[in-house]
PDB file of N, CA and C in Angstrom:
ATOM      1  N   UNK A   1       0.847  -1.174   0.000  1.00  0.00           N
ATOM      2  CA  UNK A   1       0.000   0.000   0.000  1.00  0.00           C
ATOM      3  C   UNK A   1       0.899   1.246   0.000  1.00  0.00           C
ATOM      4  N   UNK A   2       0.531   2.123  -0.695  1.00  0.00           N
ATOM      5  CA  UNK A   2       1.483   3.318  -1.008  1.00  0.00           C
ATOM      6  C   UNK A   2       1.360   4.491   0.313  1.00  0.00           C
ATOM      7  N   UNK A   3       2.129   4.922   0.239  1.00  0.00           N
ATOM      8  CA  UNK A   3       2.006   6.488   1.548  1.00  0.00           C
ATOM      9  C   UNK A   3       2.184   6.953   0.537  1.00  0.00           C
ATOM     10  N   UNK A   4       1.109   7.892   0.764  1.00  0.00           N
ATOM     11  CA  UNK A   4       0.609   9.111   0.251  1.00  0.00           C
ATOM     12  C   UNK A   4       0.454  10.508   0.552  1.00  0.00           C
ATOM     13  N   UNK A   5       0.365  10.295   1.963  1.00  0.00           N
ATOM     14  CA  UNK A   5       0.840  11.615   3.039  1.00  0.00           C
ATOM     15  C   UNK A   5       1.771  11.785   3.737  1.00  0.00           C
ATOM     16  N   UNK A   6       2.904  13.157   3.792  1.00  0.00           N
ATOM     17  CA  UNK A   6       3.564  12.967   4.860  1.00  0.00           C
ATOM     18  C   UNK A   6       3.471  14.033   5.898  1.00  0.00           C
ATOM     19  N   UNK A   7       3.887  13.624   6.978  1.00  0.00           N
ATOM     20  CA  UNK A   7       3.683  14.882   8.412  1.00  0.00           C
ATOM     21  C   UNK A   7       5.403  15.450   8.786  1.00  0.00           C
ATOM     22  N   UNK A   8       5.212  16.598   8.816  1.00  0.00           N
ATOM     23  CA  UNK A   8       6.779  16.950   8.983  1.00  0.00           C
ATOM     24  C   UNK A   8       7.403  17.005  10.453  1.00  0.00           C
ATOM     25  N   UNK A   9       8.327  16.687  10.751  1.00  0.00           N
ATOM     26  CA  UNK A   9       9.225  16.165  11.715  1.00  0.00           C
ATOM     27  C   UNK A   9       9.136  17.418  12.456  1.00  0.00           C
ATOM     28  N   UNK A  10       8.506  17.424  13.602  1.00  0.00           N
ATOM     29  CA  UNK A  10       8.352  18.597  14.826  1.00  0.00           C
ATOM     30  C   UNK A  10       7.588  19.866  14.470  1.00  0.00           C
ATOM     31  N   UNK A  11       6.839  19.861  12.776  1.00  0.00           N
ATOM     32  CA  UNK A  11       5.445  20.434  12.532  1.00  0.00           C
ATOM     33  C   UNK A  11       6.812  21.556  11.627  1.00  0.00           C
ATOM     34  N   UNK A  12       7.798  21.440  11.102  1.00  0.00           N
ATOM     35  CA  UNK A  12       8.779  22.525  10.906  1.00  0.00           C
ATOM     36  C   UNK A  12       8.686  22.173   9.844  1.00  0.00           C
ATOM     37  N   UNK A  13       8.240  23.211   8.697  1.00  0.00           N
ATOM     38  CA  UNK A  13       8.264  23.022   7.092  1.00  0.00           C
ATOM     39  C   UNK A  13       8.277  24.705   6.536  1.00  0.00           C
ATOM     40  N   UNK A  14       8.791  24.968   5.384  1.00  0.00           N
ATOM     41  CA  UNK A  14       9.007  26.268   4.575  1.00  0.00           C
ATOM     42  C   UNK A  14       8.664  26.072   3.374  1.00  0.00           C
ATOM     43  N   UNK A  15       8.766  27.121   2.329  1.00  0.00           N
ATOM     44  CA  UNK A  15       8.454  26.358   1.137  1.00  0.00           C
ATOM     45  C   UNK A  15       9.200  25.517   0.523  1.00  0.00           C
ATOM     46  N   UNK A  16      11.087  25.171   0.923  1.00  0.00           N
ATOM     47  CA  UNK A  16      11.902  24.581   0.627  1.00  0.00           C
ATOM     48  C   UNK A  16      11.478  23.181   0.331  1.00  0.00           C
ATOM     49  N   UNK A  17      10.797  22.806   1.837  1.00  0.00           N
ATOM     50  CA  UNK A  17      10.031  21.406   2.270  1.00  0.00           C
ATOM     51  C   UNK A  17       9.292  21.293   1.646  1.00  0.00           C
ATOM     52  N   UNK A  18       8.113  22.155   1.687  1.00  0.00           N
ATOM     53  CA  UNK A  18       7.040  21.866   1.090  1.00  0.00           C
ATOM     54  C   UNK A  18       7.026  21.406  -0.443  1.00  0.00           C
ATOM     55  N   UNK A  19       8.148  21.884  -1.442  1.00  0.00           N
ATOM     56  CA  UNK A  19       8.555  21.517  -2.435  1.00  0.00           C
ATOM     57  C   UNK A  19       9.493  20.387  -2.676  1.00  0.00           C
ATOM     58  N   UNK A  20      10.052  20.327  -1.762  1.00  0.00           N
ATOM     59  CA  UNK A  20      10.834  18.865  -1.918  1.00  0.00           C
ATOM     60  C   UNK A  20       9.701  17.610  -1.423  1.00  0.00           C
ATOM     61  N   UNK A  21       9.030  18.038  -0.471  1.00  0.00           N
ATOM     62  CA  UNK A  21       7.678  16.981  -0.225  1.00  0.00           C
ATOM     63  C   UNK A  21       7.006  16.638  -1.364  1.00  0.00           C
ATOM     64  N   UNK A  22       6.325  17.651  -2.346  1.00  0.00           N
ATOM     65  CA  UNK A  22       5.977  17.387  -3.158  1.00  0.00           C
ATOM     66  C   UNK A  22       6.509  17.105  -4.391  1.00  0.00           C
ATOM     67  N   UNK A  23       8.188  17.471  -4.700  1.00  0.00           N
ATOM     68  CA  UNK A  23       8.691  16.767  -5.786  1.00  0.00           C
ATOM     69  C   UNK A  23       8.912  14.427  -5.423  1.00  0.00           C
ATOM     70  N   UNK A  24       8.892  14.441  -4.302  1.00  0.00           N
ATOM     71  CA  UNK A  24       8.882  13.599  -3.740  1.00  0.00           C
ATOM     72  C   UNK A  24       7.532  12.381  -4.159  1.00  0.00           C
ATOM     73  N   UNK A  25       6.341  13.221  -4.201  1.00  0.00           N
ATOM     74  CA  UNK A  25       5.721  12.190  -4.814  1.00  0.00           C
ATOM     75  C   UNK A  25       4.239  12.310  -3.976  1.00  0.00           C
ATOM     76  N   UNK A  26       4.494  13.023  -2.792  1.00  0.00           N
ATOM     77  CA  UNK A  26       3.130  13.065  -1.629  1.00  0.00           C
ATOM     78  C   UNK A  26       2.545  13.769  -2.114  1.00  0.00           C
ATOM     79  N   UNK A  27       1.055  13.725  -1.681  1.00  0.00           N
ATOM     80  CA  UNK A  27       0.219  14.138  -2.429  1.00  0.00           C
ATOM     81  C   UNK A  27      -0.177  15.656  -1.197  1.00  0.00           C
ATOM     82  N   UNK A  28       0.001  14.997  -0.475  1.00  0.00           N
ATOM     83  CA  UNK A  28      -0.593  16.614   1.243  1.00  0.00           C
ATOM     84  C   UNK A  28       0.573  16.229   2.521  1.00  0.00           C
ATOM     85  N   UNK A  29       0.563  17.247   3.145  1.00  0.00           N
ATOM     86  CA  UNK A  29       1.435  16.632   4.459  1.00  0.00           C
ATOM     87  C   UNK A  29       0.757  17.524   5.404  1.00  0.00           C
ATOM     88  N   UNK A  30       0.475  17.235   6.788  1.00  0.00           N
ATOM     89  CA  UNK A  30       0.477  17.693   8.025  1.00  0.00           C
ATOM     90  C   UNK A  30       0.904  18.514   8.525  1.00  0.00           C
ATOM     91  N   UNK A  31       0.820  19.109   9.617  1.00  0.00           N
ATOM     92  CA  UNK A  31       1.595  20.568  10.442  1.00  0.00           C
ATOM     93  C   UNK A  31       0.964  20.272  11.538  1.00  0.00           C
ATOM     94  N   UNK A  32       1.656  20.911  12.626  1.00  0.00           N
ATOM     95  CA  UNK A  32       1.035  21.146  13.592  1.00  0.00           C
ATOM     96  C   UNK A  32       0.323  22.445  13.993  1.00  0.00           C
ATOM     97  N   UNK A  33      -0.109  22.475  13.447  1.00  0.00           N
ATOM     98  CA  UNK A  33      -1.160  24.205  13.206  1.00  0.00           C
ATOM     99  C   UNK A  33      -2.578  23.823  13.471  1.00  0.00           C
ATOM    100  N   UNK A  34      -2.969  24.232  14.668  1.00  0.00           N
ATOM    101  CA  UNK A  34      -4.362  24.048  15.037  1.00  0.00           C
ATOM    102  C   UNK A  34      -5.432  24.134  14.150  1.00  0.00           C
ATOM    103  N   UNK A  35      -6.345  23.472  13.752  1.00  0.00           N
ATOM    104  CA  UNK A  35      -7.518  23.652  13.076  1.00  0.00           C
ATOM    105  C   UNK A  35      -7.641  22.845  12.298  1.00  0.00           C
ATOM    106  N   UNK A  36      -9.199  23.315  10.772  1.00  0.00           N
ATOM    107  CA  UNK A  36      -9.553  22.252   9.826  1.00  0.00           C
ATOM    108  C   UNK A  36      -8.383  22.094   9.229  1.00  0.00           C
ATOM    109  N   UNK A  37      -8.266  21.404   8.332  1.00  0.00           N
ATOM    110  CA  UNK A  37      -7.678  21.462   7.080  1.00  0.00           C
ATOM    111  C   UNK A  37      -8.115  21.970   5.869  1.00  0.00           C
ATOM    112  N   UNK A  38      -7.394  22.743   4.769  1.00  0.00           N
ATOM    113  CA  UNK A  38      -8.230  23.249   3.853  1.00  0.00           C
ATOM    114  C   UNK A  38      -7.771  22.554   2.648  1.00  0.00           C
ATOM    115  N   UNK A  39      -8.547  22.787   1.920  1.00  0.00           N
ATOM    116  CA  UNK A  39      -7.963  21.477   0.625  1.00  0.00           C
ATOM    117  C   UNK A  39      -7.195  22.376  -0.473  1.00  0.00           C
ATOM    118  N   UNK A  40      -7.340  23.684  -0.289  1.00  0.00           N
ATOM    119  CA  UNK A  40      -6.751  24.365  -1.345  1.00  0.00           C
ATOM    120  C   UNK A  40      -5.269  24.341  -0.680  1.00  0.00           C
ATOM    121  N   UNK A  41      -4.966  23.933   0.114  1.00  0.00           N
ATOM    122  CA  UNK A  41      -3.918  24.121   0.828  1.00  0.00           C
ATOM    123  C   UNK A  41      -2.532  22.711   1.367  1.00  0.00           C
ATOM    124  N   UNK A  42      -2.818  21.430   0.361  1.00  0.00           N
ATOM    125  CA  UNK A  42      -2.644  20.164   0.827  1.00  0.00           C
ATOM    126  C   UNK A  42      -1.158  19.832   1.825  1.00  0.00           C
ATOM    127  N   UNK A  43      -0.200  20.982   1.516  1.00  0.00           N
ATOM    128  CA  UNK A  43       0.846  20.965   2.192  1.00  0.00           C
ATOM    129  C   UNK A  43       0.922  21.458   3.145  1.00  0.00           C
ATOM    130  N   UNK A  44       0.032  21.778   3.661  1.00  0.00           N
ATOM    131  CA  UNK A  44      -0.175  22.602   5.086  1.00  0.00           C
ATOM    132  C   UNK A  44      -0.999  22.495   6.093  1.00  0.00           C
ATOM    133  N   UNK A  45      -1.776  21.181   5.777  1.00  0.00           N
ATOM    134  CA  UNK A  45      -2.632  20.663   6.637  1.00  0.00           C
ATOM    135  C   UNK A  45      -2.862  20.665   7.783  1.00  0.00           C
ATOM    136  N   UNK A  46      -3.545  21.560   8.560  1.00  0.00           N
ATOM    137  CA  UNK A  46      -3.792  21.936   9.886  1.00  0.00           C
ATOM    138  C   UNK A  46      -4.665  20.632  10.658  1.00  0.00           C
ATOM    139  N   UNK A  47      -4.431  20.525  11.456  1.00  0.00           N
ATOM    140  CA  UNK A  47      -5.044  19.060  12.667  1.00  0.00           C
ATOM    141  C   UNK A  47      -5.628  19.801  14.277  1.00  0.00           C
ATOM    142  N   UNK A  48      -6.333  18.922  14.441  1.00  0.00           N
ATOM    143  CA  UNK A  48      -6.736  19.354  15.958  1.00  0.00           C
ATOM    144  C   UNK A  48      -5.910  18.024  16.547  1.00  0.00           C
ATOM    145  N   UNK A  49      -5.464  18.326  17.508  1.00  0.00           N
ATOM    146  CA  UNK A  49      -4.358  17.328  18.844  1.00  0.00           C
ATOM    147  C   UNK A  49      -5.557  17.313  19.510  1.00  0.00           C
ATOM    148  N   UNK A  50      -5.593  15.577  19.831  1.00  0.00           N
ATOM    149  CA  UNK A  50      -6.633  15.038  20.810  1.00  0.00           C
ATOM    150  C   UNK A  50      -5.686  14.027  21.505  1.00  0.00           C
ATOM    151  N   UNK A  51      -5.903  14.695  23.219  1.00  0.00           N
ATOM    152  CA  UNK A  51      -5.337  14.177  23.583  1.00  0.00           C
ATOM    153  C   UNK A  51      -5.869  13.101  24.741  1.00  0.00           C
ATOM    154  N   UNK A  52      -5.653  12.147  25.554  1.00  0.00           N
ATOM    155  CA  UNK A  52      -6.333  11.060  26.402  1.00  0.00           C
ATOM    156  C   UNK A  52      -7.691  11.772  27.201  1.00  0.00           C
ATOM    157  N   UNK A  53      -6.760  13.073  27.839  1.00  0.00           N
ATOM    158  CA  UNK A  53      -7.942  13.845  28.470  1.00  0.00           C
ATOM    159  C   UNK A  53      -8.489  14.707  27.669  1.00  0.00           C
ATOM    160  N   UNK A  54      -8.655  15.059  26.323  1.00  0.00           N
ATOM    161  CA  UNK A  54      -9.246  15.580  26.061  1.00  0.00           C
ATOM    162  C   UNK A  54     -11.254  15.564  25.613  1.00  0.00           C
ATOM    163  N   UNK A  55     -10.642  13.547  25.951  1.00  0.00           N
ATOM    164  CA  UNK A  55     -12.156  13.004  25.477  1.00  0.00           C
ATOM    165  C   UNK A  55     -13.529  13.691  24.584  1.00  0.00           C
ATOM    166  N   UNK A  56     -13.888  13.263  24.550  1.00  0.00           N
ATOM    167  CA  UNK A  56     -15.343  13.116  23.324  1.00  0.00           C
ATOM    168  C   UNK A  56     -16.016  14.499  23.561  1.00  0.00           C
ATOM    169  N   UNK A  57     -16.031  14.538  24.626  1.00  0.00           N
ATOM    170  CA  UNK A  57     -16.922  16.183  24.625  1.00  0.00           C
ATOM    171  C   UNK A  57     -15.866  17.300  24.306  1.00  0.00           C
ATOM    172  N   UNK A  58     -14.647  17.207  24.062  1.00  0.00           N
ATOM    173  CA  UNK A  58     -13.525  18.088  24.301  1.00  0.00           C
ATOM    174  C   UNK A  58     -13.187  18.225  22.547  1.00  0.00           C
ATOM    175  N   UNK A  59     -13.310  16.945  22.217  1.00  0.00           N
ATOM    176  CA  UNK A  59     -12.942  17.050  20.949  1.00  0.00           C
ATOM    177  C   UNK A  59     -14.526  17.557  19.938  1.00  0.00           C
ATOM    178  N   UNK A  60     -15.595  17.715  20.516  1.00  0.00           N
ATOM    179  CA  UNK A  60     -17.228  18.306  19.748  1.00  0.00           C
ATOM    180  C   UNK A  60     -16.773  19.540  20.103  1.00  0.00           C
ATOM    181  N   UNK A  61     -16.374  19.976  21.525  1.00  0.00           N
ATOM    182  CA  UNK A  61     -15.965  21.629  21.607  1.00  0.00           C
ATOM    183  C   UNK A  61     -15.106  22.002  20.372  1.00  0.00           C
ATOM    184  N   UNK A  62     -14.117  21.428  20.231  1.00  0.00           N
ATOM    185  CA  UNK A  62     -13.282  21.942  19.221  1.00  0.00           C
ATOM    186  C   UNK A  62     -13.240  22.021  17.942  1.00  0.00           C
ATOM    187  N   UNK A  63     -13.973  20.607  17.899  1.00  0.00           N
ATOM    188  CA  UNK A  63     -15.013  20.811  16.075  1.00  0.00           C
ATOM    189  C   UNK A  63     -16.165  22.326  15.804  1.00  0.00           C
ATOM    190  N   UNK A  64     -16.366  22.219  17.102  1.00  0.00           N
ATOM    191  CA  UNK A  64     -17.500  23.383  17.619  1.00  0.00           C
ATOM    192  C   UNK A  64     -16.890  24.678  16.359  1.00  0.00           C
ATOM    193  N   UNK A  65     -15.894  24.634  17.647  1.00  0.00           N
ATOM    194  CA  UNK A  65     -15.044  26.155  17.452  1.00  0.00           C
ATOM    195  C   UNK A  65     -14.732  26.708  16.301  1.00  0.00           C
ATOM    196  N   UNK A  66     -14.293  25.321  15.521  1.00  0.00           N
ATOM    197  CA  UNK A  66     -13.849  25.018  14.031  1.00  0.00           C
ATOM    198  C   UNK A  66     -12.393  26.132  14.440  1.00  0.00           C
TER     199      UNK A  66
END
């Protein structure tokens, strides 16, 4: 099965990365940048961190918030 996404090593990317990511062959990669993800945007993919305590109602707040 192919990888298709990659997430950058401690959320640290420029456009240097972001272009060598994508001469590379990936199609989007990750960040650690709070929020949705936008699709016009595949190299920069923003995430919400869920963490043990953040449980089920913690993570609807934060979808909430968007």
């Amino acid at each position: 099965m192919p990888v298709d996404n990659f997430c950058y090593p401690a959320g640290s990317f420029d456009p240097t990365v972001i272009a060598a990511v994508e001469a590379a062959g990936y199609v989007g990669a990750t960040t650690e940048i709070p929020g949705y993800a936008e699709s016009d945007a595949p190299f920069e993919l923003a995430r919400f961190e869920i963490l043990r305590s953040t449980g089920v109602s913690g993570l609807a707040e934060d979808l909430q918030a968007g």
